[in-house]
C-alpha atoms as a PDB file:
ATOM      1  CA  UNK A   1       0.105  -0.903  29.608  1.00  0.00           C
ATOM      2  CA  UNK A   2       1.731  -2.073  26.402  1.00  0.00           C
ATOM      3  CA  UNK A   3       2.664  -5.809  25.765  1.00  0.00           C
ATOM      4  CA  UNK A   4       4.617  -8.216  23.189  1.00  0.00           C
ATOM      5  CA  UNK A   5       1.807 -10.349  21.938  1.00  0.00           C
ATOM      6  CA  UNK A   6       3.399 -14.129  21.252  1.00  0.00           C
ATOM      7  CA  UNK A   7       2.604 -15.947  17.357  1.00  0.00           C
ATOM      8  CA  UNK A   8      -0.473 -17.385  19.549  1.00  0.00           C
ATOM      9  CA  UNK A   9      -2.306 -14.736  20.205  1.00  0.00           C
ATOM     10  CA  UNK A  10      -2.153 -13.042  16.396  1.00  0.00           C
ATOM     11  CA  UNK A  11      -5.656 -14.561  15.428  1.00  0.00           C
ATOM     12  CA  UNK A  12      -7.342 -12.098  17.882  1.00  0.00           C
ATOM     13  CA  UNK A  13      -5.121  -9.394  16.919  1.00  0.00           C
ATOM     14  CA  UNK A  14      -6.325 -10.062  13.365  1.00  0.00           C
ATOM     15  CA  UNK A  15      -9.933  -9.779  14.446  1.00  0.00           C
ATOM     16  CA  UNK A  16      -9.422  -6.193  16.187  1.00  0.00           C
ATOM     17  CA  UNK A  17      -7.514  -5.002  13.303  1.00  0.00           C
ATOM     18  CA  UNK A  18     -10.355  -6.623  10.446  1.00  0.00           C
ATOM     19  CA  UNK A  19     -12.873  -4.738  13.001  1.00  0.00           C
ATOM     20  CA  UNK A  20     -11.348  -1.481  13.639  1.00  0.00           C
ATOM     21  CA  UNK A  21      -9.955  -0.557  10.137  1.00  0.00           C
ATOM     22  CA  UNK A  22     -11.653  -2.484   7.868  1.00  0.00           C
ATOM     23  CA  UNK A  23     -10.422  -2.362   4.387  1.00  0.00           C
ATOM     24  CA  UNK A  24      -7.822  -0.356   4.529  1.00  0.00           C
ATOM     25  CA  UNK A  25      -6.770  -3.753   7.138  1.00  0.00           C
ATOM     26  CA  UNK A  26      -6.342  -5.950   4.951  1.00  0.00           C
ATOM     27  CA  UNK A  27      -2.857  -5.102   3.434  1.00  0.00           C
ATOM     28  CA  UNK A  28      -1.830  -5.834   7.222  1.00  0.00           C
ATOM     29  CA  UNK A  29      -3.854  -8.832   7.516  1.00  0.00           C
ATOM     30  CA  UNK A  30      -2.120 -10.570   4.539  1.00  0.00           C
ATOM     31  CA  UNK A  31       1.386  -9.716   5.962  1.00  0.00           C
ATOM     32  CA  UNK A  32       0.138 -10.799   9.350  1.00  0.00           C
ATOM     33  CA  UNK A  33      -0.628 -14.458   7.325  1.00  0.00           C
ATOM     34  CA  UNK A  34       2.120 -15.107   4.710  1.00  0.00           C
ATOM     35  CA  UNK A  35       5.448 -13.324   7.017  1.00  0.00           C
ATOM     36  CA  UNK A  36       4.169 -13.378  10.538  1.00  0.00           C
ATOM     37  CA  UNK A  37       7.749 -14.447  11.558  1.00  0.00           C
ATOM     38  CA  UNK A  38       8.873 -10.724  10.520  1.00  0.00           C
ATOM     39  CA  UNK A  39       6.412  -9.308  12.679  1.00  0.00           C
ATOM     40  CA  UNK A  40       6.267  -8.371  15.489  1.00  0.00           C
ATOM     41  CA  UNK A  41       3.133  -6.967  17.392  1.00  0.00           C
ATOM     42  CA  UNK A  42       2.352  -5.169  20.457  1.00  0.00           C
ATOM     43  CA  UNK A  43      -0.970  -4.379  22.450  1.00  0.00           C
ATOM     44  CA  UNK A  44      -2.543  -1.873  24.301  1.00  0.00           C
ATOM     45  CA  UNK A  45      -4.401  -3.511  27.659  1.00  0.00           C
ATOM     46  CA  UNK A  46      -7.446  -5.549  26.252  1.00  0.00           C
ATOM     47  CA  UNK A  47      -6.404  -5.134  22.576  1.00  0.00           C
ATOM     48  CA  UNK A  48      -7.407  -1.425  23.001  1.00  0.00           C
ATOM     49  CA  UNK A  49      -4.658  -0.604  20.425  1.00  0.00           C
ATOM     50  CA  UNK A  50      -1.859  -2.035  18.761  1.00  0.00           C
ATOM     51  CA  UNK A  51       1.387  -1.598  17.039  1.00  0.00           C
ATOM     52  CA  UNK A  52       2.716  -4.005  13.781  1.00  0.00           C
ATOM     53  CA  UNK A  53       5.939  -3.980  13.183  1.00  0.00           C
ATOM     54  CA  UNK A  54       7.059  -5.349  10.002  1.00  0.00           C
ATOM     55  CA  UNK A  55      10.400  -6.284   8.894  1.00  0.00           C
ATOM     56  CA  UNK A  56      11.811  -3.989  11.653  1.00  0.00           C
ATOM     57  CA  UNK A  57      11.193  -0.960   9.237  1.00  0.00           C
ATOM     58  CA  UNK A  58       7.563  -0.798   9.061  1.00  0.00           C
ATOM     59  CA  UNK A  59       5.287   0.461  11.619  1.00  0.00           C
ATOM     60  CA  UNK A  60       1.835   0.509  12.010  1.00  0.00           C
ATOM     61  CA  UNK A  61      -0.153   2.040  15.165  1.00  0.00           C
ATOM     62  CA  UNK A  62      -3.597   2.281  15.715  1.00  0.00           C
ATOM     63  CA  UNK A  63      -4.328   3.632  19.236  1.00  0.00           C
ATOM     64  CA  UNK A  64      -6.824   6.536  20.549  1.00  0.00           C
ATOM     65  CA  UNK A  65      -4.905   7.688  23.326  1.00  0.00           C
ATOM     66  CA  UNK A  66      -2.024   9.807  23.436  1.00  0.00           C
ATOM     67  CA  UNK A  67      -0.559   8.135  26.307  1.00  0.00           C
ATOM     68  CA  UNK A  68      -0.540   4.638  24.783  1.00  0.00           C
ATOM     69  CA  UNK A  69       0.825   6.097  21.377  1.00  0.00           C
ATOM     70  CA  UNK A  70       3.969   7.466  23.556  1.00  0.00           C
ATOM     71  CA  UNK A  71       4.876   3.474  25.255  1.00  0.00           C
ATOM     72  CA  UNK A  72       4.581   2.519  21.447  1.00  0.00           C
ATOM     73  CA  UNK A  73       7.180   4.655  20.117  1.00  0.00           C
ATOM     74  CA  UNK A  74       9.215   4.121  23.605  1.00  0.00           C
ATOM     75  CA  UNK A  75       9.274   0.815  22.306  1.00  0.00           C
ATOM     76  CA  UNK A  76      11.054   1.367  18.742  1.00  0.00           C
ATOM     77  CA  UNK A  77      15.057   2.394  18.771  1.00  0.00           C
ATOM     78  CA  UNK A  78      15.114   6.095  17.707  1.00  0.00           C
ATOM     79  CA  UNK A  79      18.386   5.344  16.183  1.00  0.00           C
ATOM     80  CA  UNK A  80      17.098   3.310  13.847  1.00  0.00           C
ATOM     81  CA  UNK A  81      14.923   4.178  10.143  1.00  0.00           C
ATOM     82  CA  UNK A  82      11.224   3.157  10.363  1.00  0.00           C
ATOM     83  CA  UNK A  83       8.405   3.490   7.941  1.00  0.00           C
ATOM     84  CA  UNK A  84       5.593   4.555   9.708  1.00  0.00           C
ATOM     85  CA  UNK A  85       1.888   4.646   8.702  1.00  0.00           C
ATOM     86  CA  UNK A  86      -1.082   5.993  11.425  1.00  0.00           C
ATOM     87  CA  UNK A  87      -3.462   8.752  12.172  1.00  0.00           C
ATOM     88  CA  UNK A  88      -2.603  11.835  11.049  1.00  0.00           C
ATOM     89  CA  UNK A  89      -3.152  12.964  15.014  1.00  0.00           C
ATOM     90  CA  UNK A  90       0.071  11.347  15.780  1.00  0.00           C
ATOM     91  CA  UNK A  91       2.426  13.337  13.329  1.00  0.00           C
ATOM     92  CA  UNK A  92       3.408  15.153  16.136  1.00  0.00           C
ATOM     93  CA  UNK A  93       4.322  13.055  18.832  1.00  0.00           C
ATOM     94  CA  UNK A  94       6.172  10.688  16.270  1.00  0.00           C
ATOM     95  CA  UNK A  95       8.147  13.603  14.890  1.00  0.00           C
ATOM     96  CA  UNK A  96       9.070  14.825  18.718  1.00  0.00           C
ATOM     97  CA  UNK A  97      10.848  11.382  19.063  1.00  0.00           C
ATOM     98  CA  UNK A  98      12.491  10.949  15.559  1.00  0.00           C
ATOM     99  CA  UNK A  99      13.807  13.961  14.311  1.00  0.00           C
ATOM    100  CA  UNK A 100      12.584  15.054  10.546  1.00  0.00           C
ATOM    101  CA  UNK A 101      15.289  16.244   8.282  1.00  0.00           C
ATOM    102  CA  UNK A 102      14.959  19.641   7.332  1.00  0.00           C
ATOM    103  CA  UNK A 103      11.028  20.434   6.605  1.00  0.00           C
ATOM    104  CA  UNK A 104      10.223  16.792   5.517  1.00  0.00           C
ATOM    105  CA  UNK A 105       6.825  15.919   7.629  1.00  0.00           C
ATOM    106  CA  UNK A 106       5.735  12.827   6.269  1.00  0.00           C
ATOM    107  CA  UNK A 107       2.538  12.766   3.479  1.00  0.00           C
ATOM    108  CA  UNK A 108      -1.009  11.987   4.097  1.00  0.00           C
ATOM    109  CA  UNK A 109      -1.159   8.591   1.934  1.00  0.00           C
ATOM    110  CA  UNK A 110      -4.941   7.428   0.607  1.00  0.00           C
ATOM    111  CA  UNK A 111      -6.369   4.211   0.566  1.00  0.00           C
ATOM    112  CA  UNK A 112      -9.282   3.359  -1.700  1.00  0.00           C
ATOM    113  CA  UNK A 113     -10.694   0.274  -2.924  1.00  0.00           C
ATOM    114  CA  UNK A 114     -13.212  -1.584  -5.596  1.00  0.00           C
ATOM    115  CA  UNK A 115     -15.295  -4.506  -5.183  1.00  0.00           C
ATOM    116  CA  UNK A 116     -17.627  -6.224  -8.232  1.00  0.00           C
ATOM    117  CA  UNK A 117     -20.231  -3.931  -7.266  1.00  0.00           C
ATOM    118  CA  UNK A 118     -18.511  -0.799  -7.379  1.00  0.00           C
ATOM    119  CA  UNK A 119     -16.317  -1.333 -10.493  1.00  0.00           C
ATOM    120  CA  UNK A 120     -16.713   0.737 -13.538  1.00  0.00           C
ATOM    121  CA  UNK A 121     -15.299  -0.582 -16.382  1.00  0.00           C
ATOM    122  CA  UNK A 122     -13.381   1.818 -18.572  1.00  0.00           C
ATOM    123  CA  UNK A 123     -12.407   0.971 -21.952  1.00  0.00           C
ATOM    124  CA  UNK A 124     -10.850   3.222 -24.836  1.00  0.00           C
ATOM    125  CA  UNK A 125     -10.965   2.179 -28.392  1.00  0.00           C
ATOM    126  CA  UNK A 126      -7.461   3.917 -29.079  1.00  0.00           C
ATOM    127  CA  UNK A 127      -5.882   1.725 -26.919  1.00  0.00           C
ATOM    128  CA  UNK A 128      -4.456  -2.273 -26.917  1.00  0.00           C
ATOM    129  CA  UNK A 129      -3.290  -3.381 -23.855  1.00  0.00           C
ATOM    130  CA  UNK A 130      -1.215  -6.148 -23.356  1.00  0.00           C
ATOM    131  CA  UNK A 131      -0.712  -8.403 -20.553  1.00  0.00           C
ATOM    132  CA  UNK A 132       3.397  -8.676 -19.978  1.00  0.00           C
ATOM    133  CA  UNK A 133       5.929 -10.905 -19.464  1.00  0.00           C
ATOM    134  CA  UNK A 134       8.863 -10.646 -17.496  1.00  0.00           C
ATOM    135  CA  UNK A 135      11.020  -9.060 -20.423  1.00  0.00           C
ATOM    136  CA  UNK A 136       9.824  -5.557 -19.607  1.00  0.00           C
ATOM    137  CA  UNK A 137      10.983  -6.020 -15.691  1.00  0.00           C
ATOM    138  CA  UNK A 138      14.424  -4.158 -15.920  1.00  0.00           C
ATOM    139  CA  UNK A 139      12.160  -1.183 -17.798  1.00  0.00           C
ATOM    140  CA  UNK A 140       9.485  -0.978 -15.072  1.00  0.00           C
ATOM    141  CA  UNK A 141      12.629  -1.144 -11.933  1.00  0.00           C
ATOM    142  CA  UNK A 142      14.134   2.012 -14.002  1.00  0.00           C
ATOM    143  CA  UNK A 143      10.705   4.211 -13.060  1.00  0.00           C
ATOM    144  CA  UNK A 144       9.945   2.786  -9.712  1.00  0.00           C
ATOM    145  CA  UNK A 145      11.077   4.965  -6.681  1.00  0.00           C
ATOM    146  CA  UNK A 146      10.510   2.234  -4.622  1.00  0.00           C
ATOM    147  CA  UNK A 147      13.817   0.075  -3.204  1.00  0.00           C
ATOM    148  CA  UNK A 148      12.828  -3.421  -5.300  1.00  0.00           C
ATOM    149  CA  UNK A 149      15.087  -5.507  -6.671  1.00  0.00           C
ATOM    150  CA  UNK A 150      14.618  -6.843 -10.062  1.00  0.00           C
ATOM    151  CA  UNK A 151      14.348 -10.500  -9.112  1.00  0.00           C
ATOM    152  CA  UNK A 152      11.876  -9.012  -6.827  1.00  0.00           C
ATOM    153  CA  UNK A 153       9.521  -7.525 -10.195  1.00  0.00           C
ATOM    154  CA  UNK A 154      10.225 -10.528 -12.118  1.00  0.00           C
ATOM    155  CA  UNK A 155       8.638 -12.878  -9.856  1.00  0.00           C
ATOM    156  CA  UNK A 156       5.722 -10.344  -9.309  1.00  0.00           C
ATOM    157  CA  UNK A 157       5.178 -10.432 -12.944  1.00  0.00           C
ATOM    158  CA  UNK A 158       5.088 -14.567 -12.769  1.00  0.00           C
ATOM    159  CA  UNK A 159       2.488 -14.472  -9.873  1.00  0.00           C
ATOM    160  CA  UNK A 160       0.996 -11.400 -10.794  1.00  0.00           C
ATOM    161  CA  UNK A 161      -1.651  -9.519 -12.844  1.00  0.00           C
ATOM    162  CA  UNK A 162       0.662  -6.901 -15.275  1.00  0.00           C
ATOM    163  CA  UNK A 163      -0.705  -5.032 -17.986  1.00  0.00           C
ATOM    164  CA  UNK A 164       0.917  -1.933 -20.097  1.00  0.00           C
ATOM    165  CA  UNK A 165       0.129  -0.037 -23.541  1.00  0.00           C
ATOM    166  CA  UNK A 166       3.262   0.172 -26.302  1.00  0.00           C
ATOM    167  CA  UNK A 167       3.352   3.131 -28.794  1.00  0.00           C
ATOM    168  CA  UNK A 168       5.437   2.313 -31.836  1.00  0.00           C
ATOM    169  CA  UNK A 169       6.964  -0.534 -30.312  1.00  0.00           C
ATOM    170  CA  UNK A 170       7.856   1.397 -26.807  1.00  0.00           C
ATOM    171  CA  UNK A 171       6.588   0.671 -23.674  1.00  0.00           C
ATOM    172  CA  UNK A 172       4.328   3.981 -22.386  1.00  0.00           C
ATOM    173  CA  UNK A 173       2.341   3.189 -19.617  1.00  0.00           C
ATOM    174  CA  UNK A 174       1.669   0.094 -17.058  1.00  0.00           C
ATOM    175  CA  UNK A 175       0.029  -0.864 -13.600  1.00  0.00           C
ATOM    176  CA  UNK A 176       0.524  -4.381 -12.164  1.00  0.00           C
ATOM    177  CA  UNK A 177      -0.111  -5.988  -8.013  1.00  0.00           C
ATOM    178  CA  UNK A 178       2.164  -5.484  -5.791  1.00  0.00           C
ATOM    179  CA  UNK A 179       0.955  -8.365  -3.800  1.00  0.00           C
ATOM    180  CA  UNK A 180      -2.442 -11.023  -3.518  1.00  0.00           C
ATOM    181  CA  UNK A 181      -4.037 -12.454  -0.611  1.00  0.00           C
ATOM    182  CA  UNK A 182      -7.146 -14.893  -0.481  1.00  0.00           C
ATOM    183  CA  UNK A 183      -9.046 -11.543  -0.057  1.00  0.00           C
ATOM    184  CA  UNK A 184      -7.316  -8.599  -2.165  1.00  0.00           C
ATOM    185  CA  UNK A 185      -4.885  -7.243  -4.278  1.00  0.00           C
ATOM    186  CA  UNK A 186      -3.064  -4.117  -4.403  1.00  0.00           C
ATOM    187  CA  UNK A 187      -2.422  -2.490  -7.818  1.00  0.00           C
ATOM    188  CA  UNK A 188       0.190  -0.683  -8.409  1.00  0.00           C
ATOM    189  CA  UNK A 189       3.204  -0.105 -10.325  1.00  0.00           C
ATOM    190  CA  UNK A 190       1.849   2.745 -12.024  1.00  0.00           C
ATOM    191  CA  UNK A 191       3.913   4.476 -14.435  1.00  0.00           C
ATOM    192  CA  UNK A 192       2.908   6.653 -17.909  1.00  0.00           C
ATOM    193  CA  UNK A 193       5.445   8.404 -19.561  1.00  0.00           C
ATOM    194  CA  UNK A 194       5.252  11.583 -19.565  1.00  0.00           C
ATOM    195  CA  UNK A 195       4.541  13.257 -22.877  1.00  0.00           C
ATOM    196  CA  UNK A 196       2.025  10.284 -23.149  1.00  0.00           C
ATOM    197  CA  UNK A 197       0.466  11.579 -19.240  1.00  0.00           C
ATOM    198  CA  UNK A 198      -3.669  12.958 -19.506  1.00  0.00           C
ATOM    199  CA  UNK A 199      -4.367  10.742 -22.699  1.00  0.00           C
ATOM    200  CA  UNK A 200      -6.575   7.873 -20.522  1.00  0.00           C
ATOM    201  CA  UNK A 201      -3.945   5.186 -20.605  1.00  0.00           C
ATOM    202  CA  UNK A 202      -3.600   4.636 -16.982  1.00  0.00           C
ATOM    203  CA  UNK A 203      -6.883   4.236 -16.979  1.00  0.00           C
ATOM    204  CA  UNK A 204      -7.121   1.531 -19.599  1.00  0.00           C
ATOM    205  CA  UNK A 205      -4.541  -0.333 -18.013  1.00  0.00           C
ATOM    206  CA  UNK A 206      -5.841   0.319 -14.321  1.00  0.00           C
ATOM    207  CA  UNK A 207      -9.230  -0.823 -15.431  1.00  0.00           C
ATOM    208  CA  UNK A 208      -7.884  -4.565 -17.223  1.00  0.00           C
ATOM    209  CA  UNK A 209      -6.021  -4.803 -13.808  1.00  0.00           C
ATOM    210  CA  UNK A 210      -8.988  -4.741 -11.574  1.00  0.00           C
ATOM    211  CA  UNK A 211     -11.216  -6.235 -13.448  1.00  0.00           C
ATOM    212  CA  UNK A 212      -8.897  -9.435 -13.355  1.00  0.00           C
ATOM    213  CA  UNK A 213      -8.405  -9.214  -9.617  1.00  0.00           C
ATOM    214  CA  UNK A 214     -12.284  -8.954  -9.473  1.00  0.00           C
ATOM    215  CA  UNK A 215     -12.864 -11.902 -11.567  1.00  0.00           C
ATOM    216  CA  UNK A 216     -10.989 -13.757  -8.852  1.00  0.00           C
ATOM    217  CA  UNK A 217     -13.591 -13.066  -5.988  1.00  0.00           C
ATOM    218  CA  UNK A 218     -10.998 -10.143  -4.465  1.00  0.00           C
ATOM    219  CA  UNK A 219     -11.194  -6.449  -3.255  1.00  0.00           C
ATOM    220  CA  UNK A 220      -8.824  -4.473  -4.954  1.00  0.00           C
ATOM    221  CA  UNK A 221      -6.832  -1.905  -3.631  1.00  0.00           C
ATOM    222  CA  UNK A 222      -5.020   0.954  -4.419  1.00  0.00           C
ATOM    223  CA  UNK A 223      -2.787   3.339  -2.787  1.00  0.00           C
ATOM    224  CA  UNK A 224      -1.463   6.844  -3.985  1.00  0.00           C
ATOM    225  CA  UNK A 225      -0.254  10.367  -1.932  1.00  0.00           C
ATOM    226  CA  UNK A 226      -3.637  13.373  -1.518  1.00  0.00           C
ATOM    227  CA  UNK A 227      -1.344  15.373  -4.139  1.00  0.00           C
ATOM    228  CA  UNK A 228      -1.522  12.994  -6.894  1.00  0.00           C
ATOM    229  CA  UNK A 229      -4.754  14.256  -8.208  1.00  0.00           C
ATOM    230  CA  UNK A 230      -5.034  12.429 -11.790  1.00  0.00           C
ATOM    231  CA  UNK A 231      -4.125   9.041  -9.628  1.00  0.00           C
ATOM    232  CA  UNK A 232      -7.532   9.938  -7.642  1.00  0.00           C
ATOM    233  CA  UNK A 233      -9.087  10.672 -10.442  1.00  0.00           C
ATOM    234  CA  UNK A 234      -8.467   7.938 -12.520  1.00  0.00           C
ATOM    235  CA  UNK A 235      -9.302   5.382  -9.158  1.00  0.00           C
ATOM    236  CA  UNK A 236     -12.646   7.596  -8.801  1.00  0.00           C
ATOM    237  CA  UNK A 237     -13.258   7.158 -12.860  1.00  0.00           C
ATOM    238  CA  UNK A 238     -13.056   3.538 -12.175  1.00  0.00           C
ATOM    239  CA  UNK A 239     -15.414   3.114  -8.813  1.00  0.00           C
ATOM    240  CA  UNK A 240     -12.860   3.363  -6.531  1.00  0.00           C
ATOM    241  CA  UNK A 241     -14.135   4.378  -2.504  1.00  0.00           C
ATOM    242  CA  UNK A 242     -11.971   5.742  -0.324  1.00  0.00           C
ATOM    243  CA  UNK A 243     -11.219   3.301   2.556  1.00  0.00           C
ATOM    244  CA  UNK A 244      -8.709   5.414   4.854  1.00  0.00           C
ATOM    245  CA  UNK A 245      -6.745   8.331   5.017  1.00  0.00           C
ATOM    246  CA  UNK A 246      -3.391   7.677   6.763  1.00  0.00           C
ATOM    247  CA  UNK A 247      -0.190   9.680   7.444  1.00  0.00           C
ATOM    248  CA  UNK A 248       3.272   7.816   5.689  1.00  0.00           C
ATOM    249  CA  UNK A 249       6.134   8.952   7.301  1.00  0.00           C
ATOM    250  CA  UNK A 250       9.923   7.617   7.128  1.00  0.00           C
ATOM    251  CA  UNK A 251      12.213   8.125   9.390  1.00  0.00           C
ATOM    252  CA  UNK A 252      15.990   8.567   8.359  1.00  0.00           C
ATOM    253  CA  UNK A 253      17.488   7.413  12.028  1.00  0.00           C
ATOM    254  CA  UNK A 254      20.503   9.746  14.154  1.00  0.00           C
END
């Protein structure tokens, strides 16, 4: 039996999701803290398994049974566009109830992560990075694929950790945090141009990242897609562990 879980009850679901995911939780955990009026959350029986669903777009299910999974989705408006992240077991059944378009099946989307013990510095001598400002913001909006805005970049610049390598006076590679909690960080904003691409920069910038979100007491996170093999690398290079493996899937609505 599925329920709505009330603003009350969100410290326990908090718990279950720290204990059953772990890491890869606490991306959830920190929107769970700082936007928990945007979410809404929904249990299996004796927190068994639950759904988060952020912003009305983003969905996250964690469930073992097949049955369960099914009175999630039943839940969600099939007309509507959702972002969903879960086990890769429930491609399927999420697919049967919104529709792909064309031969689009979703991605399997990594999660790894670096603590103070794990963290291997990596520093090139070729290479000055600087930490920027919020001049470069309208630059770093052009290469994102992701729908920010660019008051959105600016102000994670300002509260951020941003770092990015200049050749000749142009801008050729950066990484900067999406988002901090009391716990972690996710980098990201990772972009090298690329005729500058296999030359270690991402690395060089990566590394200055982490090491700063380290120095705070924090995990630090990245994401990236199973095809983006010099993004794995370069984590790997740098101690990143893989946390979680997860299937990303959006759904365009009827």
């Amino acid at each position: 039996m599925i329920r709505k879980v009330g603003l009350e009850k969100y410290p326990k679901v908090k718990d279950f999701l720290r204990r059953r995911c772990g890491v890869a939780a606490l991306e959830w955990l920190h929107l769970l803290d700082i936007e928990k009026e945007q979410s809404q959350v929904f249990v299996e029986g004796n927190f068994k398994g639950f759904m988060i669903l952020h912003g009305g777009v983003n969905v996250f299910i964690t469930t073992k049974g097949e049955a369960a999974l099914r009175e999630f989705l039943a839940v969600l408006d099939e007309e509507r566009c959702y972002a969903f992240r879960c086990s890769e077991w429930m491609a399927p059944l999420v697919m049967e109830r919104f529709k792909p378009k064309g031969d689009y099946s979703g991605v399997i989307l990594l999660t790894y992560y670096t603590d103070r013990n794990m963290f291997t510095k990596y520093i090139d001598p070729r290479y000055f990075a600087h930490l920027l400002s919020e001049d470069v913001a309208e630059e770093i909006l052009a290469h994102t694929r992701r729908g920010f805005t660019l008051e959105f970049i600016r102000e994670r610049i300002r509260k951020g950790i941003f770092y990015g390598i200049y050749d000749r006076g142009e801008l050729v590679s950066w990484v900067g945090t999406l988002w901090e909690s009391n716990e972690a960080c996710e980098v990201g904003f990772a972009y090298t141009k690329e005729e500058c691409r296999g030359k270690g920069l991402m690395k060089t910038v990566a590394s200055l990242v982490t090491e700063r979100v380290l120095k705070e007491g924090k995990v630090s996170i990245g994401h990236t897609v199973e095809t983006n093999i010099p993004a794995i690398k370069a984590l790997e290079t740098l101690g990143y562990s893989l946390a979680t493996r997860e299937w990303a899937y959006y759904s365009s609505g009827t």
